[in-house]
Protein backbone atom coordinates (compact mmCIF):
# COMPACT_ATOMS: atom_id res chain seq x y z
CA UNK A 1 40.04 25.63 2.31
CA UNK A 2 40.78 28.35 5.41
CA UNK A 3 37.52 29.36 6.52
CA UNK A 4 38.06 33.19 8.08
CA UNK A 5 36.29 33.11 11.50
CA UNK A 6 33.64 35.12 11.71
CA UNK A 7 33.02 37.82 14.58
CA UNK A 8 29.26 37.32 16.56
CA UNK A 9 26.91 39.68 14.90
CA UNK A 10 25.83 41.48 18.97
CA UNK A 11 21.83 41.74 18.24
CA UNK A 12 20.62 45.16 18.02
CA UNK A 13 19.31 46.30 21.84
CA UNK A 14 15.76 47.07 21.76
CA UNK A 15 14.40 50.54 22.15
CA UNK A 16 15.23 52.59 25.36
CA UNK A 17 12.42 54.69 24.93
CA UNK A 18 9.09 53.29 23.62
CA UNK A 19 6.22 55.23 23.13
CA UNK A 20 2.52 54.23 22.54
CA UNK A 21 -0.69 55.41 21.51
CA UNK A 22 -2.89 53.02 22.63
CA UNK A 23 -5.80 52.86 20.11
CA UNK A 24 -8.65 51.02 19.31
CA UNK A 25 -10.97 50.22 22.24
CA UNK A 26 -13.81 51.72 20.67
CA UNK A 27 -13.32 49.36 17.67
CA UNK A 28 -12.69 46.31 19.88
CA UNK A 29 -16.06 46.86 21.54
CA UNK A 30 -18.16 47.52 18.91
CA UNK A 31 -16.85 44.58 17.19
CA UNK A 32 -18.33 42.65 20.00
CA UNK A 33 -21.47 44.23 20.34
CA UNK A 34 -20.09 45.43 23.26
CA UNK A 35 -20.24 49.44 24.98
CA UNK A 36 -17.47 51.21 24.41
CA UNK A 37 -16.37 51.49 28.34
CA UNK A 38 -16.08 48.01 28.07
CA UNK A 39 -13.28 48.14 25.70
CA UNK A 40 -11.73 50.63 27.84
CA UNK A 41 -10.95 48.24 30.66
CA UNK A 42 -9.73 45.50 28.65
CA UNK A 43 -7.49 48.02 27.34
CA UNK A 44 -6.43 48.75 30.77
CA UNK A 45 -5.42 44.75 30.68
CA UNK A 46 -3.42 45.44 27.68
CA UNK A 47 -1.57 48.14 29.91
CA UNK A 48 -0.33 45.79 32.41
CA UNK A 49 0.25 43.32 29.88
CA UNK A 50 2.43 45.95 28.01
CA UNK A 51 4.68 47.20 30.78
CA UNK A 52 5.17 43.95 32.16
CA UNK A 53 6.89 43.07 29.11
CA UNK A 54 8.54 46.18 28.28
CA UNK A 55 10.19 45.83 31.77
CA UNK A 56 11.16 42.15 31.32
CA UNK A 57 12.63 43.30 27.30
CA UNK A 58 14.75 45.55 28.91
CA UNK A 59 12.80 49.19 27.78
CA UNK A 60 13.59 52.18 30.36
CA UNK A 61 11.46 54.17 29.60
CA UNK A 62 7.60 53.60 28.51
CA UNK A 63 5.31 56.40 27.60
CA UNK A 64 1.64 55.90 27.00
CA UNK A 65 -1.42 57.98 25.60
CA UNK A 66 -3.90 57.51 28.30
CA UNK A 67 -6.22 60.83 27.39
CA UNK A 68 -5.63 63.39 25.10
CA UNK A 69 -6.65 67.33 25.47
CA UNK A 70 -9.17 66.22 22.63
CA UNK A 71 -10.82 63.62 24.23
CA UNK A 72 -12.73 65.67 26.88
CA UNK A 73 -15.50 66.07 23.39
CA UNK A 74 -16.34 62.93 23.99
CA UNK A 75 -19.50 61.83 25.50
CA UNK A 76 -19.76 62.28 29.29
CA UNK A 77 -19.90 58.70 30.24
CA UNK A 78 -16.94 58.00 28.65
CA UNK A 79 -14.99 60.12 29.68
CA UNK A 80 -16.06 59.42 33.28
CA UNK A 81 -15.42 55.78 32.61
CA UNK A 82 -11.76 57.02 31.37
CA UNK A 83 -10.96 58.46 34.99
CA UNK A 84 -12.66 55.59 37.20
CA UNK A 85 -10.42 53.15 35.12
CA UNK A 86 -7.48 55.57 35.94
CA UNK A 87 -8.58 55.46 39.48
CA UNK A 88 -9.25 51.74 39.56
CA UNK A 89 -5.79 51.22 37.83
CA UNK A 90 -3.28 53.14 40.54
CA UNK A 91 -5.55 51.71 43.52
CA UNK A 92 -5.14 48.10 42.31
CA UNK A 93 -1.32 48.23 40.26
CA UNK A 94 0.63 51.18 42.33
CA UNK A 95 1.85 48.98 45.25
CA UNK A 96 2.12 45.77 42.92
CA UNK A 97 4.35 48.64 40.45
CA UNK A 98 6.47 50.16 43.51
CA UNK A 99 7.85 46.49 44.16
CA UNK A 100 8.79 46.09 40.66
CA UNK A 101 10.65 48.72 40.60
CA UNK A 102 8.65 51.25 38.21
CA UNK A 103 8.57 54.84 38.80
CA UNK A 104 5.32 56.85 37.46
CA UNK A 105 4.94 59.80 36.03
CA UNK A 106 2.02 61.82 34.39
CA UNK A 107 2.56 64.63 32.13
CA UNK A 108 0.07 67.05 31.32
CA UNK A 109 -2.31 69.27 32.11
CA UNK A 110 -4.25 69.01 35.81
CA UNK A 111 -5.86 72.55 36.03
CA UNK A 112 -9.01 70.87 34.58
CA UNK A 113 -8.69 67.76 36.82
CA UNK A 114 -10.74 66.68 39.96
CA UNK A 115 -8.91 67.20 42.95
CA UNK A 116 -9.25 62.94 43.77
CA UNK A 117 -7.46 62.27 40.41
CA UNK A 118 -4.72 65.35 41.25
CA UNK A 119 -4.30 63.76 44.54
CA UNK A 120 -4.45 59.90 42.97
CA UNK A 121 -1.33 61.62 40.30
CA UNK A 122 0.72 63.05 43.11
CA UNK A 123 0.33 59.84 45.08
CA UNK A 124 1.43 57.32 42.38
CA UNK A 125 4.13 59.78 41.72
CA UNK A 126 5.62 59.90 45.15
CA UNK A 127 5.46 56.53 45.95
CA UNK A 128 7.59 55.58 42.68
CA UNK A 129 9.75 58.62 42.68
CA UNK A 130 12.86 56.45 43.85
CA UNK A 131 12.03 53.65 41.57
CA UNK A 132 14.16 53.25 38.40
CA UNK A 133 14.17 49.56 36.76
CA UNK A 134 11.32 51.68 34.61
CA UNK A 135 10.09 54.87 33.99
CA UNK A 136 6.39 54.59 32.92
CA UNK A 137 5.26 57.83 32.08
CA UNK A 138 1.44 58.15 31.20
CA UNK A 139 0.13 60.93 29.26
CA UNK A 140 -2.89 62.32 31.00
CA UNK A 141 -5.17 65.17 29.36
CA UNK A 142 -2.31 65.53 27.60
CA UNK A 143 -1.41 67.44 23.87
CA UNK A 144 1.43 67.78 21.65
CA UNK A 145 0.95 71.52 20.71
CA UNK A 146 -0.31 72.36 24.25
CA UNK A 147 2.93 71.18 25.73
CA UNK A 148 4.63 73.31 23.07
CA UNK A 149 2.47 76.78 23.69
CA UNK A 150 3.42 76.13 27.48
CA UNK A 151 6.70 76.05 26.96
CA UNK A 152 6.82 79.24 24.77
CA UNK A 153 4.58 80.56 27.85
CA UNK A 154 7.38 79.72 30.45
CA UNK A 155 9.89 80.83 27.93
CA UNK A 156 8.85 84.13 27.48
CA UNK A 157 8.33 84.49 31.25
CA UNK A 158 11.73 83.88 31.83
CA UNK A 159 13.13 85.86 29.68
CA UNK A 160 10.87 88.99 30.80
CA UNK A 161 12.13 88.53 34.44
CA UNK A 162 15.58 88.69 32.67
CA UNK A 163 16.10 84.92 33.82
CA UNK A 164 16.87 84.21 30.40
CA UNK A 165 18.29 86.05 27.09
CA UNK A 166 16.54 85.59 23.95
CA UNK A 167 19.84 84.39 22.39
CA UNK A 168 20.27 81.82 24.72
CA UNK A 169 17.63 79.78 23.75
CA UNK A 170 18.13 76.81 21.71
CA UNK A 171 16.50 73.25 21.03
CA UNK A 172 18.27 72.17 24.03
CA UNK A 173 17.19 75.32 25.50
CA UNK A 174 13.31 74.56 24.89
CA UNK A 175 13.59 70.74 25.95
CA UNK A 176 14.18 71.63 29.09
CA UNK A 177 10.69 73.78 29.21
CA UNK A 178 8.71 70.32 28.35
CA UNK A 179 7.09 68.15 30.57
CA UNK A 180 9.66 65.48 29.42
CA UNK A 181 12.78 67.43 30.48
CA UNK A 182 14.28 64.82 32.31
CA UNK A 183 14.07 61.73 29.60
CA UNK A 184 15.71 61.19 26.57
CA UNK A 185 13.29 61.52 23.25
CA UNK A 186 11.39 58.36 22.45
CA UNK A 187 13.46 55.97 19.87
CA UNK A 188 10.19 54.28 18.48
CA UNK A 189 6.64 55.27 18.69
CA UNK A 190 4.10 53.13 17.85
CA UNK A 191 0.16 53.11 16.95
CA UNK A 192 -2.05 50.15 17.39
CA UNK A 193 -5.25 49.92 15.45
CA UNK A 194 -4.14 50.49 12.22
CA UNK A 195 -4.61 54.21 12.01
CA UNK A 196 -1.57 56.16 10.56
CA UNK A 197 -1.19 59.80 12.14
CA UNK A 198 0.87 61.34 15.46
CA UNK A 199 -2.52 62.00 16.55
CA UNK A 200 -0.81 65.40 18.79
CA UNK A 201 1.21 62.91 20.95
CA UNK A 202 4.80 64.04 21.72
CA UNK A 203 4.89 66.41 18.79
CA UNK A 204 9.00 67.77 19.56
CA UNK A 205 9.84 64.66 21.00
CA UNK A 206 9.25 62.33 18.26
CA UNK A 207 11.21 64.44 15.65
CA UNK A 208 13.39 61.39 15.34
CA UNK A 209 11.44 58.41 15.94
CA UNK A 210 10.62 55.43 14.39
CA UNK A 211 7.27 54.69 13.40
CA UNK A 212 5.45 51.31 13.70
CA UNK A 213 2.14 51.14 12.88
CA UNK A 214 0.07 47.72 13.85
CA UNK A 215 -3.43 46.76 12.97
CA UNK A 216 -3.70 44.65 16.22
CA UNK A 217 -6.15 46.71 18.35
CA UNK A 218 -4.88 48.03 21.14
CA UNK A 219 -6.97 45.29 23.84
CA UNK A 220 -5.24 42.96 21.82
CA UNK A 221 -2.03 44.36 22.22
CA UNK A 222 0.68 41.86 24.15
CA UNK A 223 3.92 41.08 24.22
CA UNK A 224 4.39 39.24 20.67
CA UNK A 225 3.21 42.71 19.27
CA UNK A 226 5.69 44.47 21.12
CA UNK A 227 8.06 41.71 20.35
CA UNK A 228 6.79 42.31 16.32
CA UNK A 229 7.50 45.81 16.48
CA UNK A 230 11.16 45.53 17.56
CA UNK A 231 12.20 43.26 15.17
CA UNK A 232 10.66 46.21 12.61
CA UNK A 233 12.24 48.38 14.53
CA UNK A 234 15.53 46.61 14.25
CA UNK A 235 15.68 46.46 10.65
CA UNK A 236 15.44 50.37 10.71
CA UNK A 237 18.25 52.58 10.08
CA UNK A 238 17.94 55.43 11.80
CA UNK A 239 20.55 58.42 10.38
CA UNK A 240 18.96 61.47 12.39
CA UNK A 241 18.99 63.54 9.37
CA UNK A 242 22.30 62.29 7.76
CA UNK A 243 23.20 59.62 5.23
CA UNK A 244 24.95 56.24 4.99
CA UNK A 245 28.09 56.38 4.40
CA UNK A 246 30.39 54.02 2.27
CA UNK A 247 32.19 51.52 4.03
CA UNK A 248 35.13 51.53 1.96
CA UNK A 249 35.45 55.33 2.59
């Protein structure tokens, strides 16, 4: 019998923009009778551990939830620990990040930041801005619907200096008023820990995403998981609002 030859099946590329809210370092602590700051830092491990891999996978762009808007109710020493670990991070990764060819960004509000930390942002910023093997953009004191009101705020600015008309404004219009202007939405977000909720991260951006939701905790988080939630992501078909049609149409 003729066998038909068969044309290669090309496997499906992985995301080109990933996006991650990195939860669960409370959990991992207490889990280990361990303070909560302490799961914090090995989160920071997961970090490294994460873009490493996304760069090596092929990902161009990597967004992260490093500290929401919402997190400034929790308790002091936390939320110091948060920024020492962000300071500790770009002191000891930046030049190590530079070389490999990652460019950083940080999006979000830094009215309410100390000057070191503005300064430590700028810094990593510069230093990567020519960089583009990876963009690895962190979320920093960061919210969905603040991003939004901002943009409505910049919006309406414009178009009461008469930079802008009122019917000129569009969804392509308003992307280009977010802190994101300059990358394309995220193709998959994902949420370790378990939890399942957007959690006010990327709130317009995401209108189209893929969803993954892992119960690995986020200090556990490495590249199998990340490896795990392509392969989900693979068997996803995404229609952006449309439907299948029938291949013999």
């Amino acid at each position: 019998m003729l066998k038909l030859a068969q044309t290669p099946v090309e496997p499906t590329p992985v995301p080109q923009h990933v996006a991650i809210i990195m939860d669960g370092n409370g959990r991992w602590a207490r889990a280990r009778g361990l303070p909560r700051t302490l799961g914090h830092r090995e989160g920071v491990e997961a970090l490294r551990r994460t873009v490493e891999a996304a760069g090596k996978m092929g990902v161009k762009y990597l967004t992260v939830f490093g500290f929401s808007t919402e997190n400034w109710t929790r308790p002091v020493e936390e939320v110091d620990a948060l920024f020492e670990l962000m300071r500790l991070y770009v002191a000891k990764d930046l030049e190590r990040l530079v070389k490999e060819g990652v460019c950083i960004r940080v999006i979000g509000g830094r009215e309410s930041l100390a000057p070191d930390v503005r300064d430590i942002i700028v810094r990593a910023e510069q230093r990567s801005a020519h960089n583009s093997a990876l963009r690895l953009t962190v979320a920093f004191n960061y919210g969905g619907r603040s991003e939004i009101v901002r943009a409505v705020q910049r919006i309406a600015a414009d178009v009461k200096a008469g930079v802008l008309a009122p019917e000129a404004i569009s969804a392509d219009t308003f992307d280009l008023y977010l802190y994101t202007h300059d990358m394309p939405s995220p193709d998959l977000v994902i949420r370790t820990s378990g939890e399942q909720r957007i959690s006010n991260f990327l709130l317009w951006q995401a209108a189209y995403a893929e969803f993954i939701f892992l119960d690995v905790l986020w200090p556990d988080f490495d590249q199998a998981a990340l490896e795990s939630a392509f392969h989900e992501y693979r068997q996803r078909d995404r229609r952006f609002g449309g439907v299948i049609r029938d291949a013999t149409n």
